[in-house]
Protein backbone atom coordinates (compact mmCIF):
# COMPACT_ATOMS: atom_id res chain seq x y z
CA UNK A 1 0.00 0.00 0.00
CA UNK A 2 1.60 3.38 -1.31
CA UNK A 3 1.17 7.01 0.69
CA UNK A 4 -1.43 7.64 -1.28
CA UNK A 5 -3.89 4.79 -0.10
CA UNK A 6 -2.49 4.89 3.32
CA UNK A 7 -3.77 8.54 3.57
CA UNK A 8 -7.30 7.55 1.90
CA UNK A 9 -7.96 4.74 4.55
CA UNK A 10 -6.59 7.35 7.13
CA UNK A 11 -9.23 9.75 6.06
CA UNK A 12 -12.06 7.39 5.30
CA UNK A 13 -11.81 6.00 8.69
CA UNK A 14 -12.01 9.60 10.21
CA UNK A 15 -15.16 9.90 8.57
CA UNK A 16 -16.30 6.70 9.74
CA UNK A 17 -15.88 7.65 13.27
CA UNK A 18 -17.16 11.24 13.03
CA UNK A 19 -20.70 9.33 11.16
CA UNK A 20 -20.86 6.75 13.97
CA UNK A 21 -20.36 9.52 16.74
CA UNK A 22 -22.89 11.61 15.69
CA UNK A 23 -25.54 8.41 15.66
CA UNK A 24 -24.60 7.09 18.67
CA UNK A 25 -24.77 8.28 22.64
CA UNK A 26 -26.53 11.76 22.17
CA UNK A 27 -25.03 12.94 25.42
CA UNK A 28 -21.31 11.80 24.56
CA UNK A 29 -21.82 13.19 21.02
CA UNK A 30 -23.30 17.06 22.43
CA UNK A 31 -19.98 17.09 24.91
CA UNK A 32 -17.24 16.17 21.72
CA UNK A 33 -19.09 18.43 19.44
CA UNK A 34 -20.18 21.35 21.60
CA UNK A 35 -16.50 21.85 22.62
CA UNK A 36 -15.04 22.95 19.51
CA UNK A 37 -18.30 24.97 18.70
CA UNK A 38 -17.58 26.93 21.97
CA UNK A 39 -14.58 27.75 20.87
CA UNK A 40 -14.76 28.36 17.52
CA UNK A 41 -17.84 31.00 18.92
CA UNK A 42 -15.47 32.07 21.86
CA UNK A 43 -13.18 33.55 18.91
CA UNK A 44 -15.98 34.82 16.71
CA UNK A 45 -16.89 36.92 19.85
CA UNK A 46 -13.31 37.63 20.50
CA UNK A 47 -12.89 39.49 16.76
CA UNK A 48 -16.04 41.42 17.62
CA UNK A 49 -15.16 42.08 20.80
CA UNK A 50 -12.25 43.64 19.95
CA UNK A 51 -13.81 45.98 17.45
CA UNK A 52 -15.96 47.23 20.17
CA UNK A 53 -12.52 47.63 22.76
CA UNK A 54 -10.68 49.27 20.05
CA UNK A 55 -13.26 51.60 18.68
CA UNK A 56 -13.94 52.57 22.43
CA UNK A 57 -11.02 54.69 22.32
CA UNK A 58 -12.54 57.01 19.68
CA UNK A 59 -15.08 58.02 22.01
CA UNK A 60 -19.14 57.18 22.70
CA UNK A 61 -20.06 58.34 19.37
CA UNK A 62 -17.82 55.92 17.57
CA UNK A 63 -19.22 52.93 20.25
CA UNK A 64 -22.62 54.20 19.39
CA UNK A 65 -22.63 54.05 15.43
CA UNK A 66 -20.86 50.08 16.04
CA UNK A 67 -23.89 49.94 17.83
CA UNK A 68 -26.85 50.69 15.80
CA UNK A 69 -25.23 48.76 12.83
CA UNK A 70 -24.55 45.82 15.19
CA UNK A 71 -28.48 44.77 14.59
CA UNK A 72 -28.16 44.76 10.65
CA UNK A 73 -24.56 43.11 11.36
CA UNK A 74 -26.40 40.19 13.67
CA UNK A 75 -28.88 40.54 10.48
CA UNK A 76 -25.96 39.16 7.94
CA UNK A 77 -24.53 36.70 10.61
CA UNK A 78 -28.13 34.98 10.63
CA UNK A 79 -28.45 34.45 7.25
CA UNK A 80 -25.35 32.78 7.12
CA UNK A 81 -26.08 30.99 10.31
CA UNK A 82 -29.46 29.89 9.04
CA UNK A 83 -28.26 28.74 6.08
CA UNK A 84 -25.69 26.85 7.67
CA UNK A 85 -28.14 25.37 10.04
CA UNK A 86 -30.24 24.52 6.67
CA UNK A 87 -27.51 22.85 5.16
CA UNK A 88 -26.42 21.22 8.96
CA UNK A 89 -29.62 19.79 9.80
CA UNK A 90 -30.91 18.41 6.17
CA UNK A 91 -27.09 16.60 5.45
CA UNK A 92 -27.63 15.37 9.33
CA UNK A 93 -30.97 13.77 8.78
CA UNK A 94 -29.74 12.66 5.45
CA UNK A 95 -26.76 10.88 7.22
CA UNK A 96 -29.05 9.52 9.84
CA UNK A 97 -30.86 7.76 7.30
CA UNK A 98 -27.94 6.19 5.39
CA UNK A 99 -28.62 8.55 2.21
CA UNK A 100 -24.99 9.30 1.22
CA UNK A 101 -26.27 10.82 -2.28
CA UNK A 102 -28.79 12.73 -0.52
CA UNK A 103 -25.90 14.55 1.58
CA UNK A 104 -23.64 15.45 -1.09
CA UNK A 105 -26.48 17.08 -3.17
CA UNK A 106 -27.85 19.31 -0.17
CA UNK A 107 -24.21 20.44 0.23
CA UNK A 108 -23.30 21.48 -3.05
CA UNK A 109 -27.21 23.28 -2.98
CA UNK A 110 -26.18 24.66 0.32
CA UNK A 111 -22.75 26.67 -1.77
CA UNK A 112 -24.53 27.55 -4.58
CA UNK A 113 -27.68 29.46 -2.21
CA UNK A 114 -24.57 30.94 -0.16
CA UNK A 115 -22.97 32.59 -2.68
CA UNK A 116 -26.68 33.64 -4.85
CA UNK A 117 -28.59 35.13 -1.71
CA UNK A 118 -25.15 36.89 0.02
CA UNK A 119 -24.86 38.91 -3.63
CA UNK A 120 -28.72 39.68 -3.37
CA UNK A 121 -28.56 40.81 -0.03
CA UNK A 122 -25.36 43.37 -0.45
CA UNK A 123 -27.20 45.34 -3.27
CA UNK A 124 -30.21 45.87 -0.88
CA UNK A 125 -28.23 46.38 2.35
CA UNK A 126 -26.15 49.22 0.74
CA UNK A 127 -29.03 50.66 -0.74
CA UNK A 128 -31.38 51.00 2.11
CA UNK A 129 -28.81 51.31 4.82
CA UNK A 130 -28.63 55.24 5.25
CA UNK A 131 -32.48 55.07 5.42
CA UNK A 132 -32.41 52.66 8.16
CA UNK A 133 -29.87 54.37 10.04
CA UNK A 134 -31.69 57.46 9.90
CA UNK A 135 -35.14 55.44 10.90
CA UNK A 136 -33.37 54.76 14.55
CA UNK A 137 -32.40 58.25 15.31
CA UNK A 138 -28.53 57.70 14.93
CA UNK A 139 -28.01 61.35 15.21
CA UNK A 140 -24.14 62.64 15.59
CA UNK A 141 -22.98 59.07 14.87
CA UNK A 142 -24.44 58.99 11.44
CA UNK A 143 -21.71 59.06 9.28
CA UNK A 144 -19.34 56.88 11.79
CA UNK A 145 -22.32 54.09 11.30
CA UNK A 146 -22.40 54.49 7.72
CA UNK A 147 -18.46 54.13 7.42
CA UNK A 148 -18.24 51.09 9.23
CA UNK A 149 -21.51 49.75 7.63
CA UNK A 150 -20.67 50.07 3.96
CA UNK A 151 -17.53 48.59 4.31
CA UNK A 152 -18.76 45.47 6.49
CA UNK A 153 -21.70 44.76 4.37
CA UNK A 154 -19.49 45.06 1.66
CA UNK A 155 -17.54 41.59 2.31
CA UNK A 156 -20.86 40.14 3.52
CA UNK A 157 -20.46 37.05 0.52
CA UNK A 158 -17.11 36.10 2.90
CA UNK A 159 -19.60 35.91 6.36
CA UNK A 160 -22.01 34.26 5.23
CA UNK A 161 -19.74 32.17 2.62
CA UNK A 162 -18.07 30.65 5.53
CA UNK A 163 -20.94 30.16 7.89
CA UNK A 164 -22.46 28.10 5.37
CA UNK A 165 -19.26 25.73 4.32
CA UNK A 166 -19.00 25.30 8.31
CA UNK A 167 -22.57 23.89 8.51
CA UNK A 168 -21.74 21.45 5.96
CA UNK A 169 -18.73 20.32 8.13
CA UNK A 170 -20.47 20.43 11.56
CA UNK A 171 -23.35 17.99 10.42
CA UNK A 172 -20.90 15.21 9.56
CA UNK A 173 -19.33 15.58 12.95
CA UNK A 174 -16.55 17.32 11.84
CA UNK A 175 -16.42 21.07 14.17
CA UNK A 176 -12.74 21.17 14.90
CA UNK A 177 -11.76 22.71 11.22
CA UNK A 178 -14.45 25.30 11.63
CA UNK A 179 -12.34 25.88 14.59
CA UNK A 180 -9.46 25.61 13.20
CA UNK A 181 -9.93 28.52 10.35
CA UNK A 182 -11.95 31.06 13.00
CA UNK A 183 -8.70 30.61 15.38
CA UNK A 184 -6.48 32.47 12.06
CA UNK A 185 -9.17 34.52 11.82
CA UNK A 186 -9.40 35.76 15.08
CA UNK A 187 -5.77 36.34 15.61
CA UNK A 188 -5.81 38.29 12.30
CA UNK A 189 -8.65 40.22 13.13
CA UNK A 190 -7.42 41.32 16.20
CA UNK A 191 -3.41 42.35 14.88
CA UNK A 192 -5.64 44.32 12.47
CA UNK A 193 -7.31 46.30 14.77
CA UNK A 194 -5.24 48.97 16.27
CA UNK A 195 -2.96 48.79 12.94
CA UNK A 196 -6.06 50.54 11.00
CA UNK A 197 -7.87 52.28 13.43
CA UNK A 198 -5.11 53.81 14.74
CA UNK A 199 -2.09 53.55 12.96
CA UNK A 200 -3.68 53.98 9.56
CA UNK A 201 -6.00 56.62 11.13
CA UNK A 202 -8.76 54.74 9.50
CA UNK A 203 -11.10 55.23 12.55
CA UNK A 204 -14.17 52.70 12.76
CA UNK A 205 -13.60 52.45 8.90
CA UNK A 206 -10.39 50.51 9.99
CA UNK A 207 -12.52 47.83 12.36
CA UNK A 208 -14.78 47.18 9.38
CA UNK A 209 -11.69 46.38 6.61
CA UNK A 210 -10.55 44.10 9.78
CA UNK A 211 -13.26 42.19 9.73
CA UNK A 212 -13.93 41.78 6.41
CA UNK A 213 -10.44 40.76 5.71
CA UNK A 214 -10.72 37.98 8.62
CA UNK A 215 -13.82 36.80 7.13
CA UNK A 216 -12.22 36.33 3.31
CA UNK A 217 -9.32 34.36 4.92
CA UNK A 218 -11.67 32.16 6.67
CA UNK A 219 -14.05 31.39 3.61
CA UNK A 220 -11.21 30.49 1.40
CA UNK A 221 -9.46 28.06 4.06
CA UNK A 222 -13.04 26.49 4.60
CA UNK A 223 -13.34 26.19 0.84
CA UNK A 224 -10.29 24.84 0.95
CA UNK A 225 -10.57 21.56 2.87
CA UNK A 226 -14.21 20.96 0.93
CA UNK A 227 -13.29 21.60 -2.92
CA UNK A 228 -9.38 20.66 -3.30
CA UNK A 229 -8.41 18.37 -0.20
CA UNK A 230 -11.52 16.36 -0.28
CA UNK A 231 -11.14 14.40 2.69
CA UNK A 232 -15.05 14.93 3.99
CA UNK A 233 -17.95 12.70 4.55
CA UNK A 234 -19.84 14.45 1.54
CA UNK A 235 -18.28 15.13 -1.97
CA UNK A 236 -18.73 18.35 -3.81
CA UNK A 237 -18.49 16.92 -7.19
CA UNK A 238 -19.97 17.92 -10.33
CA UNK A 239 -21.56 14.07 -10.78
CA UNK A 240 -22.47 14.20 -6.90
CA UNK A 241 -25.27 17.68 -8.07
CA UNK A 242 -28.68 17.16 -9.67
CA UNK A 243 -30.41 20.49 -9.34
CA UNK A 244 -33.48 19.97 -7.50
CA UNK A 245 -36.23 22.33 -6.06
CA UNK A 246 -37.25 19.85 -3.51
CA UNK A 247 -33.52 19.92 -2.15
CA UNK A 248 -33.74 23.78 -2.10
CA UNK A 249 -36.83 23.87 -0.40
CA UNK A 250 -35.30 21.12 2.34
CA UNK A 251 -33.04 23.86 3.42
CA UNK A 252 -34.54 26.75 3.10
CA UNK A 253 -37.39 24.79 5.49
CA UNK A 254 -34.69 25.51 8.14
CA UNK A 255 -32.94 28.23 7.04
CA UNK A 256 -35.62 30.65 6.40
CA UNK A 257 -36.49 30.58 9.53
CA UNK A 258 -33.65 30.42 11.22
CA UNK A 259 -32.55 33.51 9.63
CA UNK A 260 -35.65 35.29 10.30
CA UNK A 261 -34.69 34.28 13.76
CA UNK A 262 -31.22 36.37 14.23
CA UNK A 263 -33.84 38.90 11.94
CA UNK A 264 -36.18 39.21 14.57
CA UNK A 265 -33.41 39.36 17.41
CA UNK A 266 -31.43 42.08 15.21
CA UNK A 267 -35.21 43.66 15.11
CA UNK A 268 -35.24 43.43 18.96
CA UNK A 269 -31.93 45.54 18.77
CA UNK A 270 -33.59 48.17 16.39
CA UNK A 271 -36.10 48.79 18.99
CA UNK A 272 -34.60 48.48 21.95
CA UNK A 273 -32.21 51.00 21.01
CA UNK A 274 -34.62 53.41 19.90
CA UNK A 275 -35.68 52.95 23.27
CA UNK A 276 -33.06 53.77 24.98
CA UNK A 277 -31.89 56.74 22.66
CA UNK A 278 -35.45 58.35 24.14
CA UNK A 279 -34.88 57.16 27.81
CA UNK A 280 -31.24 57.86 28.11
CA UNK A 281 -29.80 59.17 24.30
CA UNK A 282 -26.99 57.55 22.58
CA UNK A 283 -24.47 57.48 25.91
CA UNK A 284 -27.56 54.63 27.14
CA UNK A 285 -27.19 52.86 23.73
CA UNK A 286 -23.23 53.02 23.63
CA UNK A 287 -23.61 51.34 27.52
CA UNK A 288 -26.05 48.63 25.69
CA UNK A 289 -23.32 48.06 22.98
CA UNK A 290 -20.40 47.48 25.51
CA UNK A 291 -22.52 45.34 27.77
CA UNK A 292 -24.67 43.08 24.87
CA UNK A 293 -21.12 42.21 24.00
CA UNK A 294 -20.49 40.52 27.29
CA UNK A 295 -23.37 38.68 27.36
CA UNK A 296 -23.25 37.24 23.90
CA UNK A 297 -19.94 36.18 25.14
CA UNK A 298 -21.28 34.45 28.02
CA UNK A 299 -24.30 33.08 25.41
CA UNK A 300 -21.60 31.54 23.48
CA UNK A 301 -21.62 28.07 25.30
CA UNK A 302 -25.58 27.48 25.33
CA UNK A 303 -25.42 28.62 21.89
CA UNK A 304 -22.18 25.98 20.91
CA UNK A 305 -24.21 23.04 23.19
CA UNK A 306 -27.46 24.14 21.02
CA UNK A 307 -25.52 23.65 17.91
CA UNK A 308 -24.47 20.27 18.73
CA UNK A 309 -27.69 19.90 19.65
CA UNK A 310 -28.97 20.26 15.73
CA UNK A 311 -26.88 17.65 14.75
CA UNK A 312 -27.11 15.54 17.20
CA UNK A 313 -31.24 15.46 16.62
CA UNK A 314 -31.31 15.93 12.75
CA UNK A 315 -29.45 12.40 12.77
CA UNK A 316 -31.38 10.62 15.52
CA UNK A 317 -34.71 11.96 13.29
CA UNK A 318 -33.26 10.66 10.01
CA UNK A 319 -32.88 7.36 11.79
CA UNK A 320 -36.32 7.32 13.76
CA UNK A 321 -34.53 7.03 17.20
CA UNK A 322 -36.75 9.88 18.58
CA UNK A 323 -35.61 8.92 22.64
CA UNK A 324 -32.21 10.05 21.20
CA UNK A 325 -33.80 13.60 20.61
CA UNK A 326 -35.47 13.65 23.79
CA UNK A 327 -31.97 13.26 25.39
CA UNK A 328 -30.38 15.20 23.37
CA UNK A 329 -33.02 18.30 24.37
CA UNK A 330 -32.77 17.78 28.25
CA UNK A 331 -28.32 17.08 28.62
CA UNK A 332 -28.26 20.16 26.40
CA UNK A 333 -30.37 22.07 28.83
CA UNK A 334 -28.54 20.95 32.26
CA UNK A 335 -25.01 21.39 30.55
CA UNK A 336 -25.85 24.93 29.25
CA UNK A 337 -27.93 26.08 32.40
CA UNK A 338 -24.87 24.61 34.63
CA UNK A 339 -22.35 26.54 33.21
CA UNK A 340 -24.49 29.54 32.36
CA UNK A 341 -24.86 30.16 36.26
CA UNK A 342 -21.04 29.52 37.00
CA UNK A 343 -20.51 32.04 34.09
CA UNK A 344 -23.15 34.48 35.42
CA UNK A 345 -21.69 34.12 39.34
CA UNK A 346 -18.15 35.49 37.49
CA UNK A 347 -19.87 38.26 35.98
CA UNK A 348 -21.56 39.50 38.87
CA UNK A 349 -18.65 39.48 41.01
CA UNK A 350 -16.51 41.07 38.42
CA UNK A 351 -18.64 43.71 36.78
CA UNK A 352 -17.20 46.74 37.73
CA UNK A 353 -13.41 45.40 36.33
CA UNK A 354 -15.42 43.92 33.16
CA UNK A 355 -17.05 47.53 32.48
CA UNK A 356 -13.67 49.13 32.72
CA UNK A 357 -12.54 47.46 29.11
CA UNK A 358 -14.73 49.37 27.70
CA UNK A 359 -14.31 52.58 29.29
CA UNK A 360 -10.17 53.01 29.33
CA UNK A 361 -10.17 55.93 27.53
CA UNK A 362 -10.93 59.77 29.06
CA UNK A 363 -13.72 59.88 26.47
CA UNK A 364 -15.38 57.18 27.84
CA UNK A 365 -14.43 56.82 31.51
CA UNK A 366 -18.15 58.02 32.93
CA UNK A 367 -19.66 54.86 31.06
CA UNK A 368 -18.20 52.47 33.69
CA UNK A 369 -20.87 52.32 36.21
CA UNK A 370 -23.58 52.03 33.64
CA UNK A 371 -21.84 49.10 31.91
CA UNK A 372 -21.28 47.28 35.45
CA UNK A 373 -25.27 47.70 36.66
CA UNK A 374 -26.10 46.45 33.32
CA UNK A 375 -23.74 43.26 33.46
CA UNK A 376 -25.40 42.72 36.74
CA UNK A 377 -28.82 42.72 35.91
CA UNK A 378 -28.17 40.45 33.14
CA UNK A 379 -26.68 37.66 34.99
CA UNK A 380 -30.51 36.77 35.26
CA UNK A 381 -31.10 36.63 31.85
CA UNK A 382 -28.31 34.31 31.15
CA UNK A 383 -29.22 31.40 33.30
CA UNK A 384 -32.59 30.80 31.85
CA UNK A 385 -31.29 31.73 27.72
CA UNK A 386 -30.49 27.88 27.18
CA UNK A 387 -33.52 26.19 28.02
CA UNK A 388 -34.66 28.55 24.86
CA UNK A 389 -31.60 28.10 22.91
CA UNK A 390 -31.81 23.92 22.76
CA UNK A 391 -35.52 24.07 22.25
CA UNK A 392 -34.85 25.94 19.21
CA UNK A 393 -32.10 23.75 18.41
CA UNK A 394 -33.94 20.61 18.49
CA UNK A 395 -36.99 21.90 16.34
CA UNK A 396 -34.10 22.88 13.62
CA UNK A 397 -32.27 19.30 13.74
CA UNK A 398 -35.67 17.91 13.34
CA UNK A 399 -36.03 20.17 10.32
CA UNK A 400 -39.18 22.02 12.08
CA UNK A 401 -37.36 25.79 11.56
CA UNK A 402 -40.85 27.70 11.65
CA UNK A 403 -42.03 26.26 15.29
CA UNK A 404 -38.00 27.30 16.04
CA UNK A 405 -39.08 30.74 14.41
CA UNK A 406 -42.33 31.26 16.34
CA UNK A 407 -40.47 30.50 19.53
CA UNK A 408 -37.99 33.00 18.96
CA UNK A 409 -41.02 35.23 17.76
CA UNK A 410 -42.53 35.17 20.92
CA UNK A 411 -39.84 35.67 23.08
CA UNK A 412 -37.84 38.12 21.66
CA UNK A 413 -40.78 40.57 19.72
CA UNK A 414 -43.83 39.65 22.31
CA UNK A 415 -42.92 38.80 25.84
CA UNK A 416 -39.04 41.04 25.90
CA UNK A 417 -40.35 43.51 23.69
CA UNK A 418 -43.30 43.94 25.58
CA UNK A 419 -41.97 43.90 29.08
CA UNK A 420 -38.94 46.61 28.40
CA UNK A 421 -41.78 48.88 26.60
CA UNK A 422 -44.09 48.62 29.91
CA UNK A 423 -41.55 48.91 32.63
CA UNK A 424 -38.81 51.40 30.51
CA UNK A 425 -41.40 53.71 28.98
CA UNK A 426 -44.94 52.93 30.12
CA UNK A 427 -43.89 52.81 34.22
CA UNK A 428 -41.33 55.00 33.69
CA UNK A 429 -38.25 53.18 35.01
CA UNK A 430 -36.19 54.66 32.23
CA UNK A 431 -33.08 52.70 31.31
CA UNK A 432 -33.09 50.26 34.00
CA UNK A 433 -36.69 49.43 33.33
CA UNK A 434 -35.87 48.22 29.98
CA UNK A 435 -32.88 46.26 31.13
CA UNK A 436 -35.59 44.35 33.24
CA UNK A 437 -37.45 43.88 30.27
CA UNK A 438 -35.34 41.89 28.75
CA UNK A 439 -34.83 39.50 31.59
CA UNK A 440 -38.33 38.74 32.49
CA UNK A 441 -39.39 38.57 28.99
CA UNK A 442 -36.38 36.43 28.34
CA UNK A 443 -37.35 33.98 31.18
CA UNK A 444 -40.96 33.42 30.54
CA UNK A 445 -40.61 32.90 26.67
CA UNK A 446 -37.21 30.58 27.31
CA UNK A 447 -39.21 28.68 29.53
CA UNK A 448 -42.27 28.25 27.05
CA UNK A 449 -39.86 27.18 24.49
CA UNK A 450 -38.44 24.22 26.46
CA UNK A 451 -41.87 23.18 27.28
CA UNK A 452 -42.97 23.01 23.79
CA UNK A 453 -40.22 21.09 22.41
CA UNK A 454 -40.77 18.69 25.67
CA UNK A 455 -44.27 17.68 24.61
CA UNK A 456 -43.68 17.55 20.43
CA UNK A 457 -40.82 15.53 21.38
CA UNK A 458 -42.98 13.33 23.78
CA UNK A 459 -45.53 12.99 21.28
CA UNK A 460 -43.45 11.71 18.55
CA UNK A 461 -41.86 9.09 20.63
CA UNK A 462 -45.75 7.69 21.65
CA UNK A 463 -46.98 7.71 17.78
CA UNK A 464 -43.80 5.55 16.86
CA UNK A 465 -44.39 3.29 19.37
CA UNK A 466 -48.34 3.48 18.98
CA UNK A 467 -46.94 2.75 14.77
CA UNK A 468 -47.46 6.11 13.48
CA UNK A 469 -44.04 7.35 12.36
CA UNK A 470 -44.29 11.06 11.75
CA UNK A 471 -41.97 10.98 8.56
CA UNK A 472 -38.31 10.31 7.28
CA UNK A 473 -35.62 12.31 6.69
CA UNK A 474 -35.56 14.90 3.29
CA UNK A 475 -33.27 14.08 0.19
């Protein structure tokens, strides 16, 4: 046996194990894929974390305009996201089911819908972004949002590029090249930084080339490992595509909605800092900016555990094992809520020294006490975010993305939305009344979630065993 075939069987048998991992133990296959997810998220977060640090130092107009673009921005990240999770949960239940021709074709589907809506969506987001910015009352920051905007949404066919090719990986078990490529991106996103903000003089303008560079070296490593080294579980092949509606509408069944999902949390953003702009003006949104940051940092390992989660379920649904699922939904929920409150604890205790990353500079220096009462009051909100998060999860793996959609729905534009409009302006608490808001209405539509998913999840597993199999898996 030469190199070469040494190397195939060395790959093939990778794959092997990633397959049977993925179809076995639900709980063991959550904790190996979750991990990498974490911290592939973890360095996401880091890249746009440092944006916000950097930027910072310009002042609380420059943190303000990051701010009011950040909702279009989580916008762009969904759609890649949800088409990811498209792509993720169809080649997952396709796997489950032992349809290897069915996987390759979703994937290649998966590319080609990356790269047609991401050109779609950067006419219309360049067109219709000074309008928008001007809808939320931007103000002074105006033309600081619309530097850092046009330049972002610019590069958006790298985001959502790579979100999408990741998908493909994750649902065939494979999360530690995802990893891998958001590690070089992170690093490089961060040298960048300070280089064009500041030595450059680029300003804000500088943070958005930095990211938009990062995300073009991810996409093309990504691309990479699926078109020329060919070492995956699916095959990208011309012979391995047969253009199919049915395969389109598979995905978009998930992705839609999934997208609409970050859509209606980025809508969420739109309004809650509208919000605050009349309760407290843009020094109350630039505190919301700094502090969001932390706690989408602190999301990150619900959100990784949830991911795994869509794999995990999409597979066990392809093969009809639905007890699998209804693991799958509760370890995700006790591992995210467990370290949720251990992350939470930290954050409470170490507010004040948190807020001060944010608030180095002589510009910003007053914003520190803000930042820290706001990190406090949503340590709440964190502990109860995963019971949401995995409910959604599951529904997605299951390929069910529009009861995933009308959970987020609820929770995010009826029950948060409702609650930081009656206690920030209706009651009168100002500020601090819609930072309440966001908890309660957090809580009670996380909570609603979970309990849905419990009972659809319940009642699949009685109709199999009453005979009445709800359905197999898409190809």
């Amino acid at each position: 046996m030469n190199k070469s075939d040494t190397n195939m069987e060395s790959s093939k048998s990778g794959v092997d194990k990633r397959v049977e991992m993925i179809t076995g133990d639900p709980k063991r296959a959550i904790r190996t894929l979750s991990v990498p997810m974490i911290l592939s998220m973890l360095l996401m977060m880091a890249y746009n974390l440092a944006d916000s640090i950097w930027v910072a130092g310009l002042g609380p107009n420059a943190l303000a305009a990051l701010g009011f673009v950040s909702p279009l921005f989580m916008m762009v990240v969904g759609l890649g996201n949800g088409l990811g999770a498209g792509a993720n949960s169809l080649i997952s239940r396709c796997i489950g089911a032992d349809n290897k021709r069915g996987s390759d074709n979703a994937a290649i589907h998966s590319l080609i819908l990356a790269f047609a809506v991401s050109l779609l969506l950067t006419l219309l987001l360049l067109l219709v972004l000074p309008i928008i910015l001007r809808i939320m009352g931007v103000g002074p920051a105006f033309d600081l949002a619309m530097q850092y905007g046009e330049i972002v949404f610019g590069g958006l066919i790298f985001m959502i590029l790579a979100n999408v090719a990741s998908g493909v990986l994750r649902a065939e078990g494979d999360v530690k090249r995802p990893m891998y490529a958001m590690m070089a991106t992170a690093t490089l996103n961060i040298v960048l930084d300070p280089i064009f903000i500041y030595y450059f003089g680029l300003g804000v303008a500088g943070a958005a080339w930095a990211t938009v560079i990062s995300s073009a070296i991810s996409s093309a490593i990504i691309m990479y490992w699926l078109l020329l080294k060919k070492d995956t579980y699916v095959s990208l092949s011309k012979k391995d595509f047969t253009a199919s509606w049915k395969v389109v509408k598979n995905i978009l069944s998930v992705g839609i909605p999934a997208s609409a999902e970050f859509f209606v949390m980025s809508l969420l953003g739109i309004f809650v800092n509208t919000m605050l702009v009349f309760a407290g003006g843009t020094e109350a949104v630039a505190v919301y900016t700094a502090g969001w940051r932390v706690v989408m940092i602190a999301m990150i390992p619900p959100i990784g555990i949830g991911t795994a989660a869509i794999t995990v379920a999409g597979a066990a649904y392809g093969a009809r094992r639905y007890n699998h699922i209804l693991t799958a939904l509760n370890y995700s929920v006790k591992l995210a809520v467990a370290i949720a409150t251990v992350l939470s604890l930290g954050i409470f205790i170490f507010a004040s020294s948190i807020a001060t990353i944010f608030s180095y500079s002589a510009q910003s220096s007053f914003l520190a006490p803000s930042i820290a009462s706001f990190l406090q009051v949503m340590c709440l909100f964190l502990i109860t975010v995963p019971l949401g998060i995995s409910a959604s999860s599951v529904f997605q793996g299951m390929g069910k993305g529009l009861t995933s959609l009308i959970l987020t729905a609820l929770r995010e534009l009826i029950f948060i939305l409702l609650f930081s409009y009656l206690f920030g302006m209706v009651l009168n608490f100002g500020v601090h009344g819609i930072w309440w808001g966001i908890v309660l209405g957090g809580a009670i539509g996380c909570l609603i979630g979970y309990l849905w998913a419990l009972r659809y999840i319940r009642g699949l597993i009685k109709s199999y065993k009453n005979n009445k199999s709800p359905g197999e898996a898409s190809n």
